[in-house]
N, C-alpha and C. Protein backbone atom coordinates (compact mmCIF):
# COMPACT_ATOMS: atom_id res chain seq x y z
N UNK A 1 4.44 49.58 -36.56
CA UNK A 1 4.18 50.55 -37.59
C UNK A 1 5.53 51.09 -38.06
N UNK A 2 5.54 51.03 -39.26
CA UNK A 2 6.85 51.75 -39.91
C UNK A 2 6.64 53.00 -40.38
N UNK A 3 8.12 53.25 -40.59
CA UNK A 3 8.19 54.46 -41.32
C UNK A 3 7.72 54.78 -42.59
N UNK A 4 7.07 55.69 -43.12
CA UNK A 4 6.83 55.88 -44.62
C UNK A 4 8.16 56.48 -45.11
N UNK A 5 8.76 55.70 -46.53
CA UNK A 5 9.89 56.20 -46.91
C UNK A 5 9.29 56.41 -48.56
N UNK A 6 9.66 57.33 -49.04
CA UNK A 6 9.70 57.56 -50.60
C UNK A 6 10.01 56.55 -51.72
N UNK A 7 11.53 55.81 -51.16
CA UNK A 7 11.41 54.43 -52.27
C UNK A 7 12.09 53.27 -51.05
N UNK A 8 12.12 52.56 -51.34
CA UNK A 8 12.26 50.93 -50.20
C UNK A 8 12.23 49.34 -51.17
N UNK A 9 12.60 48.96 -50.78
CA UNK A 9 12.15 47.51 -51.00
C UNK A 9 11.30 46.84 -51.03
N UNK A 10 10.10 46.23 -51.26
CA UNK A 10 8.95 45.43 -51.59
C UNK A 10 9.57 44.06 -51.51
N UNK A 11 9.09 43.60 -50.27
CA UNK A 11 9.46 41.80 -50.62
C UNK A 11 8.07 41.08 -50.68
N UNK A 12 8.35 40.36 -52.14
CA UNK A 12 6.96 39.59 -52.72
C UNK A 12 7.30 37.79 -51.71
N UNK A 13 6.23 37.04 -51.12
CA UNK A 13 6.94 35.76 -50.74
C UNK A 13 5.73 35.50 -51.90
N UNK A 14 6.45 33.51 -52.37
CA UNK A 14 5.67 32.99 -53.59
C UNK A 14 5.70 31.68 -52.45
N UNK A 15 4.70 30.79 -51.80
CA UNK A 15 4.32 29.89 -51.21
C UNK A 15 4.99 29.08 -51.67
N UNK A 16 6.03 28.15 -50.97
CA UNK A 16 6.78 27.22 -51.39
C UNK A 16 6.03 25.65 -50.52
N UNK A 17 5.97 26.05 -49.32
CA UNK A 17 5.04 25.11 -48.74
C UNK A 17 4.62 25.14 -47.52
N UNK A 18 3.92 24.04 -46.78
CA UNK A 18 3.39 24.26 -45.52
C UNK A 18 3.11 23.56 -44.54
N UNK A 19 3.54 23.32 -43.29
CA UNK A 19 3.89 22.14 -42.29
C UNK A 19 2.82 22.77 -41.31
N UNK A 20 2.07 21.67 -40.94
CA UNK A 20 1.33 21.74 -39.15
C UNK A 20 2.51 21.50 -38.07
N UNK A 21 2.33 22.83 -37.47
CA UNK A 21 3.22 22.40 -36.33
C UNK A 21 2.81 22.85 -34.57
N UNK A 22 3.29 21.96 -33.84
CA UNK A 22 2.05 21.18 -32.77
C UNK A 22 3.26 21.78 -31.42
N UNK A 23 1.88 22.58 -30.48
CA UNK A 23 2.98 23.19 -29.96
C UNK A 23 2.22 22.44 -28.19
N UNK A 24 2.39 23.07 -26.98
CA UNK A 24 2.20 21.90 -26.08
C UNK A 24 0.44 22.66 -25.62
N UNK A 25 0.70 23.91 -25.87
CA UNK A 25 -0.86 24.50 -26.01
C UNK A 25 -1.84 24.57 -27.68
N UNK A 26 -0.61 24.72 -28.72
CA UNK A 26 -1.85 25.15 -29.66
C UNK A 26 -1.30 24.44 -30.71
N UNK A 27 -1.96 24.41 -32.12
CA UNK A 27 -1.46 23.89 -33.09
C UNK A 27 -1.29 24.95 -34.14
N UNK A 28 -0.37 25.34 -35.18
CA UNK A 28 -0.24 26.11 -36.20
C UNK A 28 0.11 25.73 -37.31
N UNK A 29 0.48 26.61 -38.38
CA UNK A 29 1.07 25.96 -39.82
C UNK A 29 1.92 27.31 -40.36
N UNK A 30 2.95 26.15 -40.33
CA UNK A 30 3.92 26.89 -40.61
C UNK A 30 3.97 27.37 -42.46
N UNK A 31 4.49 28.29 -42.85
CA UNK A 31 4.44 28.76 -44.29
C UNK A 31 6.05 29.22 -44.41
N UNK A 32 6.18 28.62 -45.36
CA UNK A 32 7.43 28.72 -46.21
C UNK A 32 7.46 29.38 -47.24
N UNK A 33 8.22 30.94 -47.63
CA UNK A 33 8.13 31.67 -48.85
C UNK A 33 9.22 31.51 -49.68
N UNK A 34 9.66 31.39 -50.81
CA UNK A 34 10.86 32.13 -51.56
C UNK A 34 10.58 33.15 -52.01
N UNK A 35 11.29 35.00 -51.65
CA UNK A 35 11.58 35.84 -51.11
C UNK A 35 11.87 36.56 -52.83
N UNK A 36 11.21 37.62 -53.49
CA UNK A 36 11.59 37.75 -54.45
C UNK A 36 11.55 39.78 -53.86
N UNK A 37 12.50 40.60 -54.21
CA UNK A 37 12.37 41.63 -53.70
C UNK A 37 12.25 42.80 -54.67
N UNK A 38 11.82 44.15 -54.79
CA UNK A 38 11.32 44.70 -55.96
C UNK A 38 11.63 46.52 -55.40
N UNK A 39 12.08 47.27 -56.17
CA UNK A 39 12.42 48.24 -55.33
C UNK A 39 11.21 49.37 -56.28
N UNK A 40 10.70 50.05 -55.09
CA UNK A 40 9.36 50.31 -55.46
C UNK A 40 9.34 52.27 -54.90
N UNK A 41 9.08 52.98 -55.72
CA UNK A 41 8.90 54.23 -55.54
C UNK A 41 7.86 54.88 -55.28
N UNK A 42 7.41 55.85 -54.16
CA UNK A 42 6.11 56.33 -54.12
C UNK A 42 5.90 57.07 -55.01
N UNK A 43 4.27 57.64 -55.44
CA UNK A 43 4.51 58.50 -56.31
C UNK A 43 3.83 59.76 -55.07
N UNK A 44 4.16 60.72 -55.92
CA UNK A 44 4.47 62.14 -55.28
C UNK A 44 2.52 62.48 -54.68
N UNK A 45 1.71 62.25 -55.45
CA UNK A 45 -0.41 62.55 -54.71
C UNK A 45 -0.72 61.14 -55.36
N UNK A 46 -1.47 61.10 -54.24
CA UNK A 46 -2.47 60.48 -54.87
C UNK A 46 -1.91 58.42 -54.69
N UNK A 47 -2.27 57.90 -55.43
CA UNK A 47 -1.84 56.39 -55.50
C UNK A 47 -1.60 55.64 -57.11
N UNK A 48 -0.36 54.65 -57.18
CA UNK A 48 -0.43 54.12 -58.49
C UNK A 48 -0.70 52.82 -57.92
N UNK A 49 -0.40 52.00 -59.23
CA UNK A 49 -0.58 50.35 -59.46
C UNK A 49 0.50 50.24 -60.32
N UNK A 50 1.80 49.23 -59.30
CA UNK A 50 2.59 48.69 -60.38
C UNK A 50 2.66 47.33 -60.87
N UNK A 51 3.28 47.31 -61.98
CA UNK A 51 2.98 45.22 -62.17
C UNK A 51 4.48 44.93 -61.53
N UNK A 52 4.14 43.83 -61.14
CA UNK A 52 5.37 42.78 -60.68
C UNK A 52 4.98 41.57 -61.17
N UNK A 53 6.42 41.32 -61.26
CA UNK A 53 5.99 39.67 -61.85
C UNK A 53 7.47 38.69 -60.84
N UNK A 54 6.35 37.82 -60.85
CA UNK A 54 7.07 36.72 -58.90
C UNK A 54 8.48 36.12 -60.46
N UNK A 55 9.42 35.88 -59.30
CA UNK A 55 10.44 35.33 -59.89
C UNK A 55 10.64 33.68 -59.75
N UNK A 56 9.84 33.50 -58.77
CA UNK A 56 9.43 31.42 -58.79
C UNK A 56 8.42 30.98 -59.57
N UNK A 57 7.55 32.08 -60.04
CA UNK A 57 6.61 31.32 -61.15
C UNK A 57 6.26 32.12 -62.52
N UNK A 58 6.68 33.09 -62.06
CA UNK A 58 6.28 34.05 -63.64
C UNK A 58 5.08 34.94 -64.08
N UNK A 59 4.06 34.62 -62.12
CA UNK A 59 3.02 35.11 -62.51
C UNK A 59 2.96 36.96 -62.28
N UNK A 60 1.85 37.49 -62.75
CA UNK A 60 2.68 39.33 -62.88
C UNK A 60 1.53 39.31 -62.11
N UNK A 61 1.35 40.54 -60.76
CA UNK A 61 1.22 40.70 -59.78
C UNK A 61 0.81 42.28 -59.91
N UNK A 62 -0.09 42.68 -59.20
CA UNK A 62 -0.20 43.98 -59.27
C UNK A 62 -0.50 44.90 -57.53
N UNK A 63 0.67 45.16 -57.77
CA UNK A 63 1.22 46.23 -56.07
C UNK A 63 0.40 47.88 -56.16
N UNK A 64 -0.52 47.87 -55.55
CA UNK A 64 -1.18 49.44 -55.40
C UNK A 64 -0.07 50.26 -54.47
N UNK A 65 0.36 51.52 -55.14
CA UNK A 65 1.41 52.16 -54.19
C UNK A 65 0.72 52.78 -53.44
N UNK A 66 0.31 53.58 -52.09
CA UNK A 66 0.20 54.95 -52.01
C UNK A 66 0.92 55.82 -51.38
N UNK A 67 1.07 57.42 -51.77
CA UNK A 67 1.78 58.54 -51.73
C UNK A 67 1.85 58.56 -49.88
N UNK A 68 2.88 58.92 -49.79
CA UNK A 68 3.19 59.40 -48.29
C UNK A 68 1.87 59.94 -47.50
N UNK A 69 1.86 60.95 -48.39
CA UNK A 69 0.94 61.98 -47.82
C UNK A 69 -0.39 61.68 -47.32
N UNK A 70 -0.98 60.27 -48.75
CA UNK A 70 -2.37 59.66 -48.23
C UNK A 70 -2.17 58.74 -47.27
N UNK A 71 -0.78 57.98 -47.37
CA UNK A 71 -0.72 56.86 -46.27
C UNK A 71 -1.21 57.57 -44.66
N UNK A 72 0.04 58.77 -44.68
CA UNK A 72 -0.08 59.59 -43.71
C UNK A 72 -1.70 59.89 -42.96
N UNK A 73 -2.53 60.41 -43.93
CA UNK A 73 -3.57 60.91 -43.43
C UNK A 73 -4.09 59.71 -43.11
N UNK A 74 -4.14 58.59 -44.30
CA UNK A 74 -5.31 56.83 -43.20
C UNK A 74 -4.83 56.82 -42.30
N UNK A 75 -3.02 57.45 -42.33
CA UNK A 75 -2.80 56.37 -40.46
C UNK A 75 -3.66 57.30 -39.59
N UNK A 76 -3.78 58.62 -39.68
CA UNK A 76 -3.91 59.40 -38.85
C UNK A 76 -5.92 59.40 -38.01
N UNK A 77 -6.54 59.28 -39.59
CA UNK A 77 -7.60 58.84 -39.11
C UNK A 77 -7.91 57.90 -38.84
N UNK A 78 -7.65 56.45 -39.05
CA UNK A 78 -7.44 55.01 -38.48
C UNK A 78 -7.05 55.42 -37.01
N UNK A 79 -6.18 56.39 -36.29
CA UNK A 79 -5.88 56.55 -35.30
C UNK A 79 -6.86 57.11 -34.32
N UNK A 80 -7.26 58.22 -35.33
CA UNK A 80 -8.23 59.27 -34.47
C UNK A 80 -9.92 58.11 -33.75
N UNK A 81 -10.20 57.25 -35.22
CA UNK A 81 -11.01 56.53 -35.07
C UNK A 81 -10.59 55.50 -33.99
N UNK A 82 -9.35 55.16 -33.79
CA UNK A 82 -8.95 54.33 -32.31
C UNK A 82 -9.22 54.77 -31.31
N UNK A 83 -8.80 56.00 -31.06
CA UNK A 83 -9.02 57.16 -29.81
C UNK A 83 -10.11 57.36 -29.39
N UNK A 84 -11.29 57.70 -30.56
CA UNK A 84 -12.63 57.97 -30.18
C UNK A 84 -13.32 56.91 -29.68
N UNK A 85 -13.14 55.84 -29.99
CA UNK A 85 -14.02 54.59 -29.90
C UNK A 85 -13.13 54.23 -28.94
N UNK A 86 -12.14 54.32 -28.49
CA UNK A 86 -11.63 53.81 -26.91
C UNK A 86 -12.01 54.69 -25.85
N UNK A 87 -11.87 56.55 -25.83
CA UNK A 87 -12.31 56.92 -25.55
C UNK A 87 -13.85 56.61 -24.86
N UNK A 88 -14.68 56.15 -25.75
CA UNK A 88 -16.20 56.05 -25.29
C UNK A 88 -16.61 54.99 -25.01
N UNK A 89 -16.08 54.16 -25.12
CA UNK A 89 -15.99 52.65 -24.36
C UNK A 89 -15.66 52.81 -23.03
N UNK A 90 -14.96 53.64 -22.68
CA UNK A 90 -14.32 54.13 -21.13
C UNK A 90 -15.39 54.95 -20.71
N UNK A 91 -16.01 55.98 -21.27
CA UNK A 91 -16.98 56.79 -20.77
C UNK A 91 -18.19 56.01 -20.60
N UNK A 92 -18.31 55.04 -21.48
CA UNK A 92 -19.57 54.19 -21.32
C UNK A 92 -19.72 52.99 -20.37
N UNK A 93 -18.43 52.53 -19.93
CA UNK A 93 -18.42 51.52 -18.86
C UNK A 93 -17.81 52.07 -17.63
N UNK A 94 -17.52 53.51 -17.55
CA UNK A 94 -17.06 54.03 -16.40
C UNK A 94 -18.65 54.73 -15.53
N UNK A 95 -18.99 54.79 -16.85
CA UNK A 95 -20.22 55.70 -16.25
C UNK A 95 -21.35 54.47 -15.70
N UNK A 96 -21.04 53.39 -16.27
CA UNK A 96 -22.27 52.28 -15.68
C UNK A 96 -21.62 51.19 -14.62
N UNK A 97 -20.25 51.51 -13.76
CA UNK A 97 -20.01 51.59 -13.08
C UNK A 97 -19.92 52.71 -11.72
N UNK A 98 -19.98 53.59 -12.50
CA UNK A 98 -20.06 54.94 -11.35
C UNK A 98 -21.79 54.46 -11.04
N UNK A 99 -22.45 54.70 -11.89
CA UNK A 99 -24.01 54.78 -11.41
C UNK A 99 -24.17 53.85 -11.18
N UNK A 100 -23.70 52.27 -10.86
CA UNK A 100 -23.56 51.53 -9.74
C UNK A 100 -23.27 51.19 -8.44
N UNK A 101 -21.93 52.09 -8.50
CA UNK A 101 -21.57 52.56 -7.28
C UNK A 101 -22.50 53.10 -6.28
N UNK A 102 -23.06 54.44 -7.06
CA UNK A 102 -24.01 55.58 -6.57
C UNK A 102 -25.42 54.93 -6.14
N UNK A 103 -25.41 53.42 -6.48
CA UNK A 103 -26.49 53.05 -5.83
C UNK A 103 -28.17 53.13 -7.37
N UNK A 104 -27.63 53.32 -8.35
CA UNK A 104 -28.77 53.47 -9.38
C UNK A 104 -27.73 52.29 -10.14
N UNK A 105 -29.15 51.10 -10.37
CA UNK A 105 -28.70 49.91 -11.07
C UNK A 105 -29.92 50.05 -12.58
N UNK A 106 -28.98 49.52 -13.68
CA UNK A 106 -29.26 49.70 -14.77
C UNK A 106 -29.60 48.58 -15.54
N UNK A 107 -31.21 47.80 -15.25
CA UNK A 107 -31.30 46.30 -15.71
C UNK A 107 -31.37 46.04 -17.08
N UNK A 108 -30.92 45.19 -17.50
CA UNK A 108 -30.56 44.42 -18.56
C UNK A 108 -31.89 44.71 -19.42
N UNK A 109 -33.01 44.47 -18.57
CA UNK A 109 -34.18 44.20 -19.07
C UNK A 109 -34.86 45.51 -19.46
N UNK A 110 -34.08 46.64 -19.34
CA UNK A 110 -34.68 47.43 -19.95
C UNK A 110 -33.73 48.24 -21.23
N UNK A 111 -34.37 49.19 -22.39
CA UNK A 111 -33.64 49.26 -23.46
C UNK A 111 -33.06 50.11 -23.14
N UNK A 112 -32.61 50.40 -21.82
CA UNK A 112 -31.33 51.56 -22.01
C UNK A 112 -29.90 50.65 -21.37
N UNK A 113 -30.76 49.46 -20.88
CA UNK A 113 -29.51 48.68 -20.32
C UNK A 113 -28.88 47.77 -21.36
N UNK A 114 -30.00 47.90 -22.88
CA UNK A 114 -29.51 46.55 -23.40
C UNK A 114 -28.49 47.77 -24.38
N UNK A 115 -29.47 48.99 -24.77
CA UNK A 115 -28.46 50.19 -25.49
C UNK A 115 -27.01 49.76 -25.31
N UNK A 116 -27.10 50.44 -23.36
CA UNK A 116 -25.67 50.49 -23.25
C UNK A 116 -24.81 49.27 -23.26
N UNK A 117 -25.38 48.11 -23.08
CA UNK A 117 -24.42 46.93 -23.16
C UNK A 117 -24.18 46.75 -24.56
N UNK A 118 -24.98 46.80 -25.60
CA UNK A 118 -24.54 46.94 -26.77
C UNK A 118 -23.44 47.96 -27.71
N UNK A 119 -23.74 48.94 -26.91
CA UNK A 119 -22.77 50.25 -27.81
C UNK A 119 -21.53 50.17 -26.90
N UNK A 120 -21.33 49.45 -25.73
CA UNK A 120 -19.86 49.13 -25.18
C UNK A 120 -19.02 48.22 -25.79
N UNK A 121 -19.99 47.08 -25.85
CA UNK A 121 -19.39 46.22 -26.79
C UNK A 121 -18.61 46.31 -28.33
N UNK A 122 -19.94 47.36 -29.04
CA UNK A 122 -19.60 47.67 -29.97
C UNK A 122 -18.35 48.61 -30.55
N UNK A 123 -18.32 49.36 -29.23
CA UNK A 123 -17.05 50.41 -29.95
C UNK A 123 -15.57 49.57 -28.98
N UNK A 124 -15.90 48.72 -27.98
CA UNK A 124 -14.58 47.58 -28.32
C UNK A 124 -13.92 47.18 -29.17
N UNK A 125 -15.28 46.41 -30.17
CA UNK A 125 -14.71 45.93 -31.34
C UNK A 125 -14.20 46.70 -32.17
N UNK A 126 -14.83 48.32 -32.48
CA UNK A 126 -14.09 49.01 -33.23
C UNK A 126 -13.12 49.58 -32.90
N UNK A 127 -12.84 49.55 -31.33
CA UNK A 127 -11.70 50.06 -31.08
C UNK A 127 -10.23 49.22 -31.95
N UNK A 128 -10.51 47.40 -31.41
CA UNK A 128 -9.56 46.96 -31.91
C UNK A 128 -9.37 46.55 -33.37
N UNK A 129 -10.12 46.71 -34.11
CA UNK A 129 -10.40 46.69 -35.65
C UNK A 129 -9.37 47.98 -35.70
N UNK A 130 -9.72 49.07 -35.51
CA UNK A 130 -9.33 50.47 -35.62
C UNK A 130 -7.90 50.30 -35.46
N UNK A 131 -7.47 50.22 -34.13
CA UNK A 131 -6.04 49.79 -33.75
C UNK A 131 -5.49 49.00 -34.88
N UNK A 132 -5.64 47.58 -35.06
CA UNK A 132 -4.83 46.88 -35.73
C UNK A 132 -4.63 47.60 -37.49
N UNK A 133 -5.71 48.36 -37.73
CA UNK A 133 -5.94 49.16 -39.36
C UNK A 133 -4.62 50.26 -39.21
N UNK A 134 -4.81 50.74 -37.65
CA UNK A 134 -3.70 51.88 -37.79
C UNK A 134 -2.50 51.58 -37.82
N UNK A 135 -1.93 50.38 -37.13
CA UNK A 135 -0.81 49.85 -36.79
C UNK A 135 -0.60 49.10 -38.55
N UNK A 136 -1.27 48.74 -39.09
CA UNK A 136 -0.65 47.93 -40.36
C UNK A 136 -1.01 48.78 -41.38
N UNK A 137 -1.21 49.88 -41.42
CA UNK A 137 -1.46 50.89 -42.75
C UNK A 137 0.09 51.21 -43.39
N UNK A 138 0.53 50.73 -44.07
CA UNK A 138 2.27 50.89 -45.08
C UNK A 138 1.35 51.31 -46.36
N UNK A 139 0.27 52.03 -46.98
CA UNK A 139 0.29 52.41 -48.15
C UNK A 139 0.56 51.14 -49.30
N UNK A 140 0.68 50.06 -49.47
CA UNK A 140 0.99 48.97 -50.02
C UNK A 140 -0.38 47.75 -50.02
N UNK A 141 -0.37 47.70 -51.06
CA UNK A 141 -1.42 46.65 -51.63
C UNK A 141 -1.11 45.08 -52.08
N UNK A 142 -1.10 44.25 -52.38
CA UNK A 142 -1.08 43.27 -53.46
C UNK A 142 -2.43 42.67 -53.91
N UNK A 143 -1.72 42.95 -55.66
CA UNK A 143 -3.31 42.07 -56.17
C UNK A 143 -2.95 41.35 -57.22
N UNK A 144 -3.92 40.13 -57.49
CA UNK A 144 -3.72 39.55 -58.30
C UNK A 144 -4.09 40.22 -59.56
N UNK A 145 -4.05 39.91 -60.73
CA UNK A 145 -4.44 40.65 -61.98
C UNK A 145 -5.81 40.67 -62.10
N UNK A 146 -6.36 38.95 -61.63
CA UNK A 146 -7.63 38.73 -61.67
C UNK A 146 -8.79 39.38 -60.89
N UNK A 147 -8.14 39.98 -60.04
CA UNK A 147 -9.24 40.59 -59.25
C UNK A 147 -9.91 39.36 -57.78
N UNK A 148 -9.19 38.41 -58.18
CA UNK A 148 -9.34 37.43 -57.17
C UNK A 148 -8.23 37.08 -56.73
N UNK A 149 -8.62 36.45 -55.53
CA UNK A 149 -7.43 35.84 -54.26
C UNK A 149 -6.87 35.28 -54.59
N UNK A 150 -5.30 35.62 -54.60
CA UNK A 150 -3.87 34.58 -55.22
C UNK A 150 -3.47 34.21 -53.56
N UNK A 151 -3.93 32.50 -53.53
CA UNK A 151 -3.36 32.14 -52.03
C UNK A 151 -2.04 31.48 -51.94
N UNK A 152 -0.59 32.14 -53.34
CA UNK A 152 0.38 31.51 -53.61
C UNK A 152 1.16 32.56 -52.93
N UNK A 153 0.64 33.96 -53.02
CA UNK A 153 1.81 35.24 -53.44
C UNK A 153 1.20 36.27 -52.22
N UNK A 154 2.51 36.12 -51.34
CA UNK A 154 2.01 37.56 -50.42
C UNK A 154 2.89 38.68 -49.99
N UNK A 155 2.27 40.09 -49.86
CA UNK A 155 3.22 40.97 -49.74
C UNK A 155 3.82 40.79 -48.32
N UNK A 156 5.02 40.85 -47.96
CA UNK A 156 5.63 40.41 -46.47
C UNK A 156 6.42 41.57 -46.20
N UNK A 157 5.88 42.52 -45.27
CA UNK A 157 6.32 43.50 -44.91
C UNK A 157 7.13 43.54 -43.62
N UNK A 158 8.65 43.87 -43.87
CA UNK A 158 9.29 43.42 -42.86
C UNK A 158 10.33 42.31 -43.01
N UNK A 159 10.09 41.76 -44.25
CA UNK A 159 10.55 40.27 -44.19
C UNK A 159 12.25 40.64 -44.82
N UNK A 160 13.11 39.75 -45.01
CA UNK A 160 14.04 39.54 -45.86
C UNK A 160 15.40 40.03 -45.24
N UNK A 161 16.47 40.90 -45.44
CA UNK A 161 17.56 40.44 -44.23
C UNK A 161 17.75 41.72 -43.51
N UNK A 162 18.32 41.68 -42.28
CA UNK A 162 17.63 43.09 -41.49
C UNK A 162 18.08 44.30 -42.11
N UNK A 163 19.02 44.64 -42.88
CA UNK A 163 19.19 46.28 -43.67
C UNK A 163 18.23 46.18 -44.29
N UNK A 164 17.23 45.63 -44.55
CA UNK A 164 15.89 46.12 -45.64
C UNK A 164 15.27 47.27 -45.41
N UNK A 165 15.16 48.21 -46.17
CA UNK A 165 14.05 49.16 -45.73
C UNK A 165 12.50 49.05 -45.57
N UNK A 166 12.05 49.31 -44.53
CA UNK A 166 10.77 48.77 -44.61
C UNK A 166 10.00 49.87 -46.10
N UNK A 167 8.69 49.81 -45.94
CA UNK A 167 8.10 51.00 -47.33
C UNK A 167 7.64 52.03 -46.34
């Protein structure tokens, strides 16, 4: 998670190409960008939309900014929502281990056993949904003009040579 800064760098990558590459456990694909960079200002409430246009093809691009202040608050509730739902995942599998312990078993076959195996599960998943939302919230968008998926052009946060400011 980065810092929120007022103005920074925006690096756009434009898909140059893409290799399978074979590792001794897994297989991946590698992606190749050329690196076009855009220096981008928050605005003071609220959120804008700026155009960019990629410098390898010409196509114009549209970057949603948002203000410190809103980034601030998603991270914060993206966070709170991590906490709670990890929180009760612990209360919910601590407690159906304690009352195992204690000798009271809780069968599957009945709907408080399937409840609780379900709502453990469930706020797992939101735990780590939650987590990864809080950890990658930078206030920063990319969109195509069309309103549909450009699988040429992506925002790469982080990328380009290490004095970059992140956003």
């Amino acid at each position: 998670m980065e810092p929120l800064r007022e103005q920074s760098t925006v690096r756009i990558g434009h898909l140059t190409g893409t290799s399978t590459t074979f590792g001794f456990i897994w297989i991946g694909e590698e992606r190749r960008y050329d690196l076009t960079g855009f220096q981008v200002r928050r605005p003071a409430t609220g959120e804008k939309i700026v155009e960019l246009r990629c410098d390898s093809c010409g196509a114009e691009l549209l970057l949603r900014v948002r203000s410190s202040a809103l980034s601030r608050a998603i991270r914060k509730r993206r966070m709170v929502t991590t906490l709670v739902s990890l929180a009760l995942a612990v209360v919910l599998i601590g407690g159906a281990i304690g009352l195992d312990e204690a000798g009271i078993t809780i069968p599957l076959s009945t709907a408080f056993g399937v409840v609780l195996l379900v709502v453990s599960l469930l706020t797992l998943a939101v735990f780590g949904i939650a987590c990864y939302a809080w950890t990658h919230e930078e206030g920063l968008r990319l969109y195509s003009p069309t309103g549909q998926g450009d699988r040429t052009h992506r925002l790469l946060v982080g990328a380009g040579p290490h004095d970059a400011q992140a956003p």
